[in-house]
Protein backbone atom coordinates (compact mmCIF):
# COMPACT_ATOMS: atom_id res chain seq x y z
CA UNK A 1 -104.68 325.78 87.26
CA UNK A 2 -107.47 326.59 84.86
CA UNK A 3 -111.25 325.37 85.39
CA UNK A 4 -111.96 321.76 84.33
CA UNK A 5 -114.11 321.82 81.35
CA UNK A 6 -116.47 318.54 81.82
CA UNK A 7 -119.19 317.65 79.18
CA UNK A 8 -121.82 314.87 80.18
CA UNK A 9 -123.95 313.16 77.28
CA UNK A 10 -126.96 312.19 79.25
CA UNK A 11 -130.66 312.10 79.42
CA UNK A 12 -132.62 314.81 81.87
CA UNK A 13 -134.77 314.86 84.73
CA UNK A 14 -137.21 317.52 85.14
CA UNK A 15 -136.67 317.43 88.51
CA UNK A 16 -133.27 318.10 88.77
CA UNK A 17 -132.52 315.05 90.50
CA UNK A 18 -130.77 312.60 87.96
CA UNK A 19 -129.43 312.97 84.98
CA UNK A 20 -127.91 315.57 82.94
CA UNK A 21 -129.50 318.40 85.82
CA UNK A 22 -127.88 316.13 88.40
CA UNK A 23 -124.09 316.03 86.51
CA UNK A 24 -124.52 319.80 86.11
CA UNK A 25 -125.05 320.47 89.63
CA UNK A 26 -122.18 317.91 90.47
CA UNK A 27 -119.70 319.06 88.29
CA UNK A 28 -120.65 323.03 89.36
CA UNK A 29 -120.19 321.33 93.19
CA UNK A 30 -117.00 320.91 92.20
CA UNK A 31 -116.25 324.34 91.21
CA UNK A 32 -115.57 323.13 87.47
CA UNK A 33 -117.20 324.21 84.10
CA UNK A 34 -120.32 321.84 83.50
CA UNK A 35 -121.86 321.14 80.10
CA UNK A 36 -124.49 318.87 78.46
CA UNK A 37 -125.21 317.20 75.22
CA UNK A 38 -129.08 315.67 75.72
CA UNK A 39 -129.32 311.77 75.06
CA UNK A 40 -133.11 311.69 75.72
CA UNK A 41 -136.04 313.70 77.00
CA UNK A 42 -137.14 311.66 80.23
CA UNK A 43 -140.63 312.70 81.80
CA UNK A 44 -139.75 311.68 85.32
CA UNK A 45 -140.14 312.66 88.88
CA UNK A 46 -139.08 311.05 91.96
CA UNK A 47 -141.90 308.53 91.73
CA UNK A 48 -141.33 307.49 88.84
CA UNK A 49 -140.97 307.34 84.56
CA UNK A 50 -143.63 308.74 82.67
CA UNK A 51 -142.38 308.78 79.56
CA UNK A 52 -138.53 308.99 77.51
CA UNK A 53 -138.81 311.33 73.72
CA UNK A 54 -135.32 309.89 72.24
CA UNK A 55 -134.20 312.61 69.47
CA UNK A 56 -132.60 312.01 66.00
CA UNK A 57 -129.27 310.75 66.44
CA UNK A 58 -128.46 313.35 63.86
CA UNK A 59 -129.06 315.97 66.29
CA UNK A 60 -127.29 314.13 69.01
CA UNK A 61 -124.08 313.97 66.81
CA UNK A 62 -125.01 317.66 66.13
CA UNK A 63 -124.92 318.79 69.18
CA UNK A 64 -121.63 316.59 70.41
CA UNK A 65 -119.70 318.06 67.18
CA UNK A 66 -120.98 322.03 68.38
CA UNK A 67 -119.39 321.30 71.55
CA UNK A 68 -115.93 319.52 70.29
CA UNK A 69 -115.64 321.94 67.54
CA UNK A 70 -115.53 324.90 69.74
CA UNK A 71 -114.80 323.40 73.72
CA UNK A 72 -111.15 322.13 74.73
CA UNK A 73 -113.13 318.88 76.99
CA UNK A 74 -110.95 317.69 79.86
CA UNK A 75 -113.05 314.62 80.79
CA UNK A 76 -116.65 313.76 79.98
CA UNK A 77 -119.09 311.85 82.10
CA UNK A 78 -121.65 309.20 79.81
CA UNK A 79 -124.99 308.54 81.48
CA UNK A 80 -127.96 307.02 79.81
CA UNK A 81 -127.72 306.44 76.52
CA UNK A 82 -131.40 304.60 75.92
CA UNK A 83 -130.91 302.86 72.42
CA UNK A 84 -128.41 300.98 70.52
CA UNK A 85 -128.85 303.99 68.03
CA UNK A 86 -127.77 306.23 70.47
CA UNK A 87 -125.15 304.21 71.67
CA UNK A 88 -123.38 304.21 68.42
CA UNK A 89 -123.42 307.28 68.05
CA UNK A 90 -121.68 308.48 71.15
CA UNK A 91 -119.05 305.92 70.36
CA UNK A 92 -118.26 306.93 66.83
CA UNK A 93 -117.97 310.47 68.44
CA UNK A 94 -115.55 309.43 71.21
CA UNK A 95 -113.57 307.49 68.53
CA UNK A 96 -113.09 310.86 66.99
CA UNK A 97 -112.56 312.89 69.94
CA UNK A 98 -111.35 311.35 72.47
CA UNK A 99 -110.87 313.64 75.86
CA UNK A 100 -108.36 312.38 78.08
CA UNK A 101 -110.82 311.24 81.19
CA UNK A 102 -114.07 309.14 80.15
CA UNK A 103 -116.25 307.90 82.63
CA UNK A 104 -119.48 305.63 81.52
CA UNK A 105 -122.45 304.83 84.21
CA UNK A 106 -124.31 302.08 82.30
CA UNK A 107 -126.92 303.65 83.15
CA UNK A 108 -130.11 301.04 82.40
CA UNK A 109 -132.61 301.26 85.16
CA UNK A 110 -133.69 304.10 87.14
CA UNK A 111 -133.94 304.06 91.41
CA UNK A 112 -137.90 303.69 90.74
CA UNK A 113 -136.81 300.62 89.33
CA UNK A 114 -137.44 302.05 85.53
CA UNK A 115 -135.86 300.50 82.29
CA UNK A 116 -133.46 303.06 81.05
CA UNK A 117 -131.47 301.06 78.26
CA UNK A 118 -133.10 298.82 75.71
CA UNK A 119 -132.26 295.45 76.01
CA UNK A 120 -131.17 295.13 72.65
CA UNK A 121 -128.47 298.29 73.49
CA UNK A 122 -126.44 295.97 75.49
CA UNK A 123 -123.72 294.50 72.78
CA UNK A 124 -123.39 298.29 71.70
CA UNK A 125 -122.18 299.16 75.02
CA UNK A 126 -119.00 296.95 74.43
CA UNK A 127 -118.12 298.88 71.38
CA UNK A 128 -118.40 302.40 73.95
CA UNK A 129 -116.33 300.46 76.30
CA UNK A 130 -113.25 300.64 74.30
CA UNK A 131 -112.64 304.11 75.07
CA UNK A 132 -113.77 304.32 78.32
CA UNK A 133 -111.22 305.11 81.19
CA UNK A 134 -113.86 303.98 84.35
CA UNK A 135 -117.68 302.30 84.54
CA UNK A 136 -118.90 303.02 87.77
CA UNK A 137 -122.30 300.75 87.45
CA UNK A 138 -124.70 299.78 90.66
CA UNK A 139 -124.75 295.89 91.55
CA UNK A 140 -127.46 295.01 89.61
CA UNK A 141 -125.64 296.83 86.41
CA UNK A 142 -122.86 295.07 87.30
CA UNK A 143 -123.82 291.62 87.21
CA UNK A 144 -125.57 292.65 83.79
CA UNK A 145 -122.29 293.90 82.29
CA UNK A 146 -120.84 290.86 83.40
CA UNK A 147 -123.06 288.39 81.95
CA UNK A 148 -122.41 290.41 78.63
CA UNK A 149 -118.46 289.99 79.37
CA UNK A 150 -118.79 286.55 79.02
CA UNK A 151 -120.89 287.08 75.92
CA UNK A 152 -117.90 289.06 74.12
CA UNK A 153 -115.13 288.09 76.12
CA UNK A 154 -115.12 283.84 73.94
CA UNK A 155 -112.92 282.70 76.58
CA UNK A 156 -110.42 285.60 76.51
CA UNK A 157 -109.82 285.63 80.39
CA UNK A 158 -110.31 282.43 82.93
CA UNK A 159 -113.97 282.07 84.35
CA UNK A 160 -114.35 284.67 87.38
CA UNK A 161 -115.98 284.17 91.01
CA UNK A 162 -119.65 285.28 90.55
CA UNK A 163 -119.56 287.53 93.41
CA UNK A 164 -118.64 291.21 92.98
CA UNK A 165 -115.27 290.99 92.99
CA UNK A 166 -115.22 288.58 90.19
CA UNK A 167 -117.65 290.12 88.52
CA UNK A 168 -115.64 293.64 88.46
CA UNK A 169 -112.59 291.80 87.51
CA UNK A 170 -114.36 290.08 84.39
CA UNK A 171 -115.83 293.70 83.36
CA UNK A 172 -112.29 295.49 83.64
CA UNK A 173 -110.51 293.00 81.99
CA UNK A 174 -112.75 292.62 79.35
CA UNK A 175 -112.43 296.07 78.00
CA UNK A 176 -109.38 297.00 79.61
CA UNK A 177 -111.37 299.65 82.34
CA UNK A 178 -111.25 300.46 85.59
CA UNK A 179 -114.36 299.60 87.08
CA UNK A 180 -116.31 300.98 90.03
CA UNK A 181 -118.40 298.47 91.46
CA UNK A 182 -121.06 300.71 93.84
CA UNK A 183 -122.40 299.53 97.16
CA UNK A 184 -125.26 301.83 97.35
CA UNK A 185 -127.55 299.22 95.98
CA UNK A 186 -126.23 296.52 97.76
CA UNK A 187 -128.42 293.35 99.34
CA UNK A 188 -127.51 291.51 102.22
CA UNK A 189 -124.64 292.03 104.88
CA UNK A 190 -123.53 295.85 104.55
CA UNK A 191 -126.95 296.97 103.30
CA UNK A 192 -129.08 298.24 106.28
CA UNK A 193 -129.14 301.36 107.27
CA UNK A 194 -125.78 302.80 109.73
CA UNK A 195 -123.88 299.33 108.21
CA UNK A 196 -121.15 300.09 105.71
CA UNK A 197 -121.17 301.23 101.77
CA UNK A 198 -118.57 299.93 100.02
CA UNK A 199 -117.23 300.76 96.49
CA UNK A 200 -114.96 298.75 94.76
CA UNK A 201 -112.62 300.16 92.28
CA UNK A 202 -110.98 297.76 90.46
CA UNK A 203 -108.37 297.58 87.77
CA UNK A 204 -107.79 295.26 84.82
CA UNK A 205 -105.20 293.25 86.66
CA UNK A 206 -107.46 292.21 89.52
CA UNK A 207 -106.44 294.94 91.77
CA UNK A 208 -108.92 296.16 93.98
CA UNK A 209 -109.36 298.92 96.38
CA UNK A 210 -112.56 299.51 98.73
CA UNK A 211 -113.87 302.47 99.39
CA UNK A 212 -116.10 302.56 102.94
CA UNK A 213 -118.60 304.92 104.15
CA UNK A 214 -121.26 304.79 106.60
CA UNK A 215 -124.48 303.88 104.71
CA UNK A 216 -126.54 307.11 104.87
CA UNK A 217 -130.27 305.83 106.55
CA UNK A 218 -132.72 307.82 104.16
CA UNK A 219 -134.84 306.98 101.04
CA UNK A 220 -133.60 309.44 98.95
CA UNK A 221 -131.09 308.46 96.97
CA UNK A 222 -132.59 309.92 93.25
CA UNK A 223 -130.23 310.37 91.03
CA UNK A 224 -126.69 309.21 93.44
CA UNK A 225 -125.10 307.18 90.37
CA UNK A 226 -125.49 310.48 88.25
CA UNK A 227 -124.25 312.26 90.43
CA UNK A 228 -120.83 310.22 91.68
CA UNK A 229 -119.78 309.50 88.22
CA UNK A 230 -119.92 313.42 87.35
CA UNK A 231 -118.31 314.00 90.33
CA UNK A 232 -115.72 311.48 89.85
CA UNK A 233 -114.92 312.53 86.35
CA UNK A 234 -114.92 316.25 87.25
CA UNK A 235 -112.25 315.72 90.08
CA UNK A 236 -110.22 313.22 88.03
CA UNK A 237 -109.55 316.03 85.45
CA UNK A 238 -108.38 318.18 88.00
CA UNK A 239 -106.24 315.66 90.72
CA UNK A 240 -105.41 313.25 87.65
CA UNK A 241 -105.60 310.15 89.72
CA UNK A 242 -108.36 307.76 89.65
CA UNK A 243 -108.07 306.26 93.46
CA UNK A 244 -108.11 310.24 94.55
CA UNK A 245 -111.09 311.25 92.83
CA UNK A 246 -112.82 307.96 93.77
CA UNK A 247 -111.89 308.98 97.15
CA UNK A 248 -113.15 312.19 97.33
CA UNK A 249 -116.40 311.82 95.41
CA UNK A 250 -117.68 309.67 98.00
CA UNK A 251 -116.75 311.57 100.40
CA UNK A 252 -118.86 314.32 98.79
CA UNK A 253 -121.91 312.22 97.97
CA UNK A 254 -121.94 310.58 101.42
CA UNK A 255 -122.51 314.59 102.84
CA UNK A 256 -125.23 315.15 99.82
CA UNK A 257 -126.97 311.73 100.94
CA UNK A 258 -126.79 312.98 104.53
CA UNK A 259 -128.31 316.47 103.82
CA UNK A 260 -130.61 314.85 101.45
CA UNK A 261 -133.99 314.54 103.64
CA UNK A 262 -134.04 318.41 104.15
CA UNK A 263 -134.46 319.44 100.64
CA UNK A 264 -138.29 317.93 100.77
CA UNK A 265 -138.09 317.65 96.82
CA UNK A 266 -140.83 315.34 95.79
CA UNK A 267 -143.05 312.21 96.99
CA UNK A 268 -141.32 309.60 95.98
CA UNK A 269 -137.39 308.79 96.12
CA UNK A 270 -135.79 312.36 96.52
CA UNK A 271 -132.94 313.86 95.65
CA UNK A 272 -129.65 314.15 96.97
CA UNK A 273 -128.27 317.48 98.21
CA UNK A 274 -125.56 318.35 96.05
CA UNK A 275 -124.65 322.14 97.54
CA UNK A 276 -124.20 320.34 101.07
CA UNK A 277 -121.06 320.48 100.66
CA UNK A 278 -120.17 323.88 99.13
CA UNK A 279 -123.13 325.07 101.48
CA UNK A 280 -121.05 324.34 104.99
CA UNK A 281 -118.14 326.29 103.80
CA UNK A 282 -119.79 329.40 103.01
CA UNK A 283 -120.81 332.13 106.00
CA UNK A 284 -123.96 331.96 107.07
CA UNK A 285 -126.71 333.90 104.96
CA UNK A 286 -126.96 337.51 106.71
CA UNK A 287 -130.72 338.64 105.90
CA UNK A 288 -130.08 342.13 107.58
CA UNK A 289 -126.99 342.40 105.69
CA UNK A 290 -128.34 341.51 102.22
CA UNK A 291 -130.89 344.33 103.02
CA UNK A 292 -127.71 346.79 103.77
CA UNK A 293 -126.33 346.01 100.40
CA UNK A 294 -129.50 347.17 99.01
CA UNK A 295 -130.05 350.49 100.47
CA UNK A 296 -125.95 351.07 99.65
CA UNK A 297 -127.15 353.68 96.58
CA UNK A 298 -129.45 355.05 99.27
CA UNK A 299 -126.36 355.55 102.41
CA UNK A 300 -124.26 356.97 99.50
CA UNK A 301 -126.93 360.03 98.93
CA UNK A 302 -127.00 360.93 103.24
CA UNK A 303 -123.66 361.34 102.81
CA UNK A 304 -124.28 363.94 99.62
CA UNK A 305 -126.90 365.47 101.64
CA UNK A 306 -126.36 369.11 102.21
CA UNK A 307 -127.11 369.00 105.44
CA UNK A 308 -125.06 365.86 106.35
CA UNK A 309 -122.09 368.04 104.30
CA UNK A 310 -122.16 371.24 105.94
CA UNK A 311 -122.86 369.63 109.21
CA UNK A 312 -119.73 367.65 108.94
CA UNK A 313 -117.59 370.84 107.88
CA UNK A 314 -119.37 373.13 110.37
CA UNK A 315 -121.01 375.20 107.89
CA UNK A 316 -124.24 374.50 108.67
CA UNK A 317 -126.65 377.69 109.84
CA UNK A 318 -128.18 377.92 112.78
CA UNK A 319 -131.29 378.30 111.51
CA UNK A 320 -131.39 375.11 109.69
CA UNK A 321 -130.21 372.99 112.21
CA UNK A 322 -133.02 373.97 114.73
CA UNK A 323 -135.20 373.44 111.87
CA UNK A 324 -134.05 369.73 111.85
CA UNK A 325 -133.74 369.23 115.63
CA UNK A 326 -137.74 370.74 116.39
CA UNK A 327 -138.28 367.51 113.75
CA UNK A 328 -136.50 365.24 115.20
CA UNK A 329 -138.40 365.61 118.68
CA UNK A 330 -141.45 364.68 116.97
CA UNK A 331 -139.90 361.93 115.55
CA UNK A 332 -137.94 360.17 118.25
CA UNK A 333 -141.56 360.72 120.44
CA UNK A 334 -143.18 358.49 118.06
CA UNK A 335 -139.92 356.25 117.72
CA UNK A 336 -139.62 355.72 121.18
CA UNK A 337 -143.64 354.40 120.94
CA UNK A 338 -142.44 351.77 118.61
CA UNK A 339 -139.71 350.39 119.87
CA UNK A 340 -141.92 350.28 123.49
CA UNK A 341 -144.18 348.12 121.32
CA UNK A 342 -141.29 346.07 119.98
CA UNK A 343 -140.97 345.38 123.93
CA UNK A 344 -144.26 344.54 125.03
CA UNK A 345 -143.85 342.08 122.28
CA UNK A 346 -140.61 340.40 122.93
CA UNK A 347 -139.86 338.50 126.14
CA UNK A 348 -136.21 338.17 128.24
CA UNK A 349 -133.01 340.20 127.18
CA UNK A 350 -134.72 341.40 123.71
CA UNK A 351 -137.54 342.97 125.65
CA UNK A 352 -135.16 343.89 128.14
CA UNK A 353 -133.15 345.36 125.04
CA UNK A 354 -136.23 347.24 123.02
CA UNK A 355 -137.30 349.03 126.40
CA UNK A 356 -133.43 350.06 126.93
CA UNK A 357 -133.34 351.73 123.44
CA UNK A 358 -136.66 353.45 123.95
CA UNK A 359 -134.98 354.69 127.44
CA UNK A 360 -132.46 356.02 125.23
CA UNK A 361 -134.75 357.33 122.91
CA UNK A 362 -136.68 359.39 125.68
CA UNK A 363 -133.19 360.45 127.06
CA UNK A 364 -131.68 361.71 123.51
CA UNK A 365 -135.15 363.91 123.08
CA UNK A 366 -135.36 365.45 126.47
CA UNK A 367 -131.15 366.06 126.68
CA UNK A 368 -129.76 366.81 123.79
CA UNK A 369 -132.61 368.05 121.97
CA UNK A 370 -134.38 370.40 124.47
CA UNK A 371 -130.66 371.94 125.49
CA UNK A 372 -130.02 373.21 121.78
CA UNK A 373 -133.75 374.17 121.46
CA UNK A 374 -135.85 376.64 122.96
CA UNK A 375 -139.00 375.53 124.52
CA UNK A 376 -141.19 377.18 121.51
CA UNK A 377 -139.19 375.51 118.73
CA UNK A 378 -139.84 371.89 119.86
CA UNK A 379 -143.99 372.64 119.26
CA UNK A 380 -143.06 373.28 115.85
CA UNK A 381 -145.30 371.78 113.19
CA UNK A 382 -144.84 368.65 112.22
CA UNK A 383 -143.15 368.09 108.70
CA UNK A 384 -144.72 366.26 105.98
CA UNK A 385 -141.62 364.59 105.29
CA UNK A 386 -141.81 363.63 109.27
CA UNK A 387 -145.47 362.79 109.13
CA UNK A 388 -144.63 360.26 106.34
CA UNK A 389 -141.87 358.79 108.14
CA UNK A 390 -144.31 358.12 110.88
CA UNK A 391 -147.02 357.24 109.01
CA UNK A 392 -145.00 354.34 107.28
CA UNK A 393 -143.35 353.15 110.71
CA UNK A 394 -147.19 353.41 112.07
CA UNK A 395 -148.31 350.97 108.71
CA UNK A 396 -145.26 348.65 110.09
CA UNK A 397 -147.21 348.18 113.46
CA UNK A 398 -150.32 348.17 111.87
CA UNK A 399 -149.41 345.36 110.05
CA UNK A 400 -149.46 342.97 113.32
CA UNK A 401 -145.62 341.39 112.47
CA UNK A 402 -143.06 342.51 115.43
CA UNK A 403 -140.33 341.35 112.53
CA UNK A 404 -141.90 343.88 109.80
CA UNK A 405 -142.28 346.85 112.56
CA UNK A 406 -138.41 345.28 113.78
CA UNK A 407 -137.09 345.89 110.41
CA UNK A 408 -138.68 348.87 110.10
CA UNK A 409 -137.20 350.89 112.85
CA UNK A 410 -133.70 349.40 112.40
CA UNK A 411 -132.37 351.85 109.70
CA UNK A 412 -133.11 354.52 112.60
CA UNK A 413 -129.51 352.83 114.25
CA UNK A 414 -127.73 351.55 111.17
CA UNK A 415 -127.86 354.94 109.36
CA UNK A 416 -127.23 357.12 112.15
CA UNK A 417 -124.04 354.91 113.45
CA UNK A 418 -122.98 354.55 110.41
CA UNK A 419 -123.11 358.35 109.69
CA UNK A 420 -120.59 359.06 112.92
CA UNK A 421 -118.14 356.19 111.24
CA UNK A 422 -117.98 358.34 108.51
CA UNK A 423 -117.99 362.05 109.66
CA UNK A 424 -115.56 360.55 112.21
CA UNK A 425 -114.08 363.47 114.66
CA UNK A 426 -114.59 367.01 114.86
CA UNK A 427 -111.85 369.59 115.12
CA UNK A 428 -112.06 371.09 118.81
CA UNK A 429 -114.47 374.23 118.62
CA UNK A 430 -116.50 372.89 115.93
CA UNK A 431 -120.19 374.24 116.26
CA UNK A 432 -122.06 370.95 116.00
CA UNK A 433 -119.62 368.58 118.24
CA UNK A 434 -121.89 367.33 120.27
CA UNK A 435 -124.21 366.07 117.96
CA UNK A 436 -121.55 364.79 115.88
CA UNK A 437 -120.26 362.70 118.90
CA UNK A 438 -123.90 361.25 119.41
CA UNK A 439 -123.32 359.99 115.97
CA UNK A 440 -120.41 358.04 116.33
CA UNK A 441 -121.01 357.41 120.20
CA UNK A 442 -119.50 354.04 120.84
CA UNK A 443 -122.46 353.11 123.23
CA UNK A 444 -125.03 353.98 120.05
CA UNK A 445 -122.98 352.03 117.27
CA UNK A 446 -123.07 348.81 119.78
CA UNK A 447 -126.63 349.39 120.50
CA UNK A 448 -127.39 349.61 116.43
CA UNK A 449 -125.11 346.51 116.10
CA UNK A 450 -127.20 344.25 119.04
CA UNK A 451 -130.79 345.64 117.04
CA UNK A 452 -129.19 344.30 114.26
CA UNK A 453 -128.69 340.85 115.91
CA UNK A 454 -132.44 341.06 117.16
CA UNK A 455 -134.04 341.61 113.65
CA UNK A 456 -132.01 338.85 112.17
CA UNK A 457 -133.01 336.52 114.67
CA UNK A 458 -136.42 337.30 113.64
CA UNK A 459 -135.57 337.19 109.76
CA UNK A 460 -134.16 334.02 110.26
CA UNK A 461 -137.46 332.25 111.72
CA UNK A 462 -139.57 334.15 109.27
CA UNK A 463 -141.31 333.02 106.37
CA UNK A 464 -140.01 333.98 102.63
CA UNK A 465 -142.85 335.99 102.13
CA UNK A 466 -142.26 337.57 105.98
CA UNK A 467 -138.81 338.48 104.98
CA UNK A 468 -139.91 340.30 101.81
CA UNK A 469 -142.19 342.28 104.08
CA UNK A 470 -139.08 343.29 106.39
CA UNK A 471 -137.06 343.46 103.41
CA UNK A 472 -139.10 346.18 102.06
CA UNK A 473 -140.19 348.13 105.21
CA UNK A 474 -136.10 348.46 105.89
CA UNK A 475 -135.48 349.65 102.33
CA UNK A 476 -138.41 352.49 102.52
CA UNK A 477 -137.15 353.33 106.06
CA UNK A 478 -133.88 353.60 104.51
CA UNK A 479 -135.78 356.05 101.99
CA UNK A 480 -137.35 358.22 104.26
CA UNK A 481 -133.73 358.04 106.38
CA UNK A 482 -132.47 360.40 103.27
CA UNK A 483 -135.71 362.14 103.25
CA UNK A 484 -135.71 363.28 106.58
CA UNK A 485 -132.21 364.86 106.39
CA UNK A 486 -132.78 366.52 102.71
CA UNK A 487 -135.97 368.03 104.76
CA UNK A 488 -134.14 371.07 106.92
CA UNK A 489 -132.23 372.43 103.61
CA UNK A 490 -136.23 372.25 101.96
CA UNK A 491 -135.58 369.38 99.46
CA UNK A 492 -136.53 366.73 101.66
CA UNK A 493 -139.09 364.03 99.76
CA UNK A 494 -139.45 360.04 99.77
């Protein structure tokens, strides 16, 4: 099915809590296509009102006519609407274009407990109620609208209980609606916190339905009735049942409400969480492998690498080989230095782990090394190219962060294993075997894999700005990783 397209005609919030930046997020929640026609300019936060800038209706019916004359609109979600002016407006609008899903939240005073609707805006509202398909107002709305029902209504329907049922059933007959009577607000039995949250969706015909959730114990609720009706409109235009979107909207804004405290948005009445949801069923955020995506331009030119090319193919000279090896030596001595620090500042199995790699570290330059180099070649001089690889892991421990020396090192394992993945098996006789099997040695790709774990561990508990830092130190490891094997075939630089 294609993308529900759902406009919402509402006033903002700076803060992205209520309002039109609230319907945005709820209708994106919802993986459908959100847009916005602005009712007023609210200066707000989660304390409070500061001010409301109400535009030219002129510009209003401007902007509803850009959208209508260009966007096929499969439901549309009204929030405030401020001023009889306004209110009018909208309705002449929807009286021209009417989309086949229209949800209004009589939107008329804020959760700081700030007027949102003139008073003199409320007869409008039953002109806009004609071609609405569900109000979904709070308690105190409701008994508002209802008192306004019997205003219009001259006697049209038989006097109805004054408690919310009644009141719902005046409302929805009244203007032929379904009406959502939220329990969010609620007073009394069913209001404290861990005690129920009933909505009540009723029909025109007295029918009602309840809709129960646990009542979610935290003072941020900014911007909930926003965000349900959004949601409610968005999922009616793609389920096409009323009881089914009511259904799982709450659902969805019971898990915001429940995630809502984390977001620390604010001083007053925060926010509700409106990824929660979407948030759960995604993978967990990989730090170490957002930083192997990065260097992927960089992996691609190793495996261009002349040396990497005619090592692979067996090409490579002598001569040029020992020229890399006598480097490496002086590299994997300073190596194994670091990851010894990394150990003396870890404790239990990662220490245990660090010192093992440096153990292998030692082992790799006194073995392999040493056997395909005569004792004069490993005193070679050291490389610049090798200096300034050891120079910036050196500025890594300098810097006093385990996690920024950590990350630092770790392109060391991920490029090498990932180099054996890729030159994969040698024919039998092929000059450089043995090196080529310390590439893709099982033993080394699970050790690169468990440093991997280690550094994002310590990603994970690390500041933003700490992350950059290990961000950065991988990616110029990663760098000096092509550098060093450009160096033997002389156009080594980083």
């Amino acid at each position: 099915m294609s993308v529900p397209r759902v406009l919402s005609i509402a006033g903002t919030d700076p803060t992205g809590g209520a309002g039109l930046q609230a319907d945005l997020k709820a209708i994106a929640a919802h993986d459908s296509y959100g847009m916005g026609v602005v009712t007023a300019l609210v200066a707000q936060n989660t304390t409070g009102v500061r001010s409301v800038h109400v535009p030219d209706t002129g510009f209003l019916r401007e902007q509803l006519d850009a959208v209508s004359d260009d966007v096929a609109i499969d439901a549309v979600k009204i929030g405030m609407l401020g001023t009889a002016d306004v209110v009018s407006t909208v309705t002449a609008w929807l009286a021209e274009h009417r989309p086949p899903f229209v949800v209004v939240d009589p939107v008329m005073v804020a959760t700081s407990g700030d007027r949102l609707l003139a008073v003199d805006a409320g007869p409008a509202l039953a002109a806009l109620f004609a071609h609405a398909d569900l109000l979904t107002p709070n308690r105190a709305e409701l008994g508002v609208l209802a008192d306004l029902a019997r205003r219009v209504g001259s006697g049209a329907h038989p006097p109805a209980d004054d408690d919310v049922l009644g009141q719902a059933t005046l409302v929805a007959r009244t203007w032929d609606v379904l009406v959502l009577a939220k329990g969010g607000h609620g007073d009394g039995p069913g209001s404290d916190a861990g005690s129920a949250s009933d909505d009540v969706l009723v029909d025109p015909d007295g029918r009602a339905r309840v809709f129960t959730a646990a009542r979610v114990p935290t003072r941020n609720t900014h911007g909930t009735g926003c965000s349900l009706s959004s949601a409610i409109a968005t999922l009616v235009a793609r389920h096409g049942d009323w009881e089914v979107a009511v259904g799982l909207a709450k659902r969805w804004l019971t898990t915001a409400l429940e995630h809502a405290d984390a977001l620390d948005v604010g001083v007053g009445n925060g926010p509700v969480d409106h990824g929660a949801v979407t948030r759960s069923a995604l993978p967990p955020v990989s730090w170490t492998a957002a930083w192997w995506d990065d260097v992927a331009d960089l992996r691609r030119d190793v495996l261009g690498c002349d040396f990497i090319v005619r090592l692979a193919d067996g090409s490579l000279p002598a001569t040029v080989f020992d020229r890399y090896l006598a480097q490496d030596v002086h590299y994997l001595r300073g190596y194994e230095r670091h990851l010894r620090a990394l150990a003396d500042a870890s404790v239990g199995t990662e220490a245990a782990a660090w010192r093992s790699a440096a153990d292998g570290c030692a082992a790799e330059a006194r073995d392999l090394h040493h056997r395909r180099l005569g004792p004069g070649r490993v005193q070679d001089p050291v490389h610049p190219v090798c200096a300034g690889y050891l120079a910036h892991l050196q500025a890594a421990a300098d810097s006093g962060s385990p996690a920024v020396l950590a990350a630092a090192v770790l392109p060391c394992f991920r490029v090498y294993a990932w180099v054996g993945t890729q030159l994969g098996a040698v024919a039998e006789g092929h000059p450089f075997a043995d090196w080529t099997a310390a590439y893709g040695d099982p033993g080394f790709a699970a050790a690169s894999a468990e440093a991997t774990a280690r550094v994002e561990e310590l990603a994970r508990s690390a500041s933003a700005a700490d992350r950059g830092r290990m961000a950065r130190a991988h990616r110029r490891s990663t760098e000096w990783e092509v550098a060093f094997f450009r160096m033997p075939s002389g156009s080594g630089s980083a």
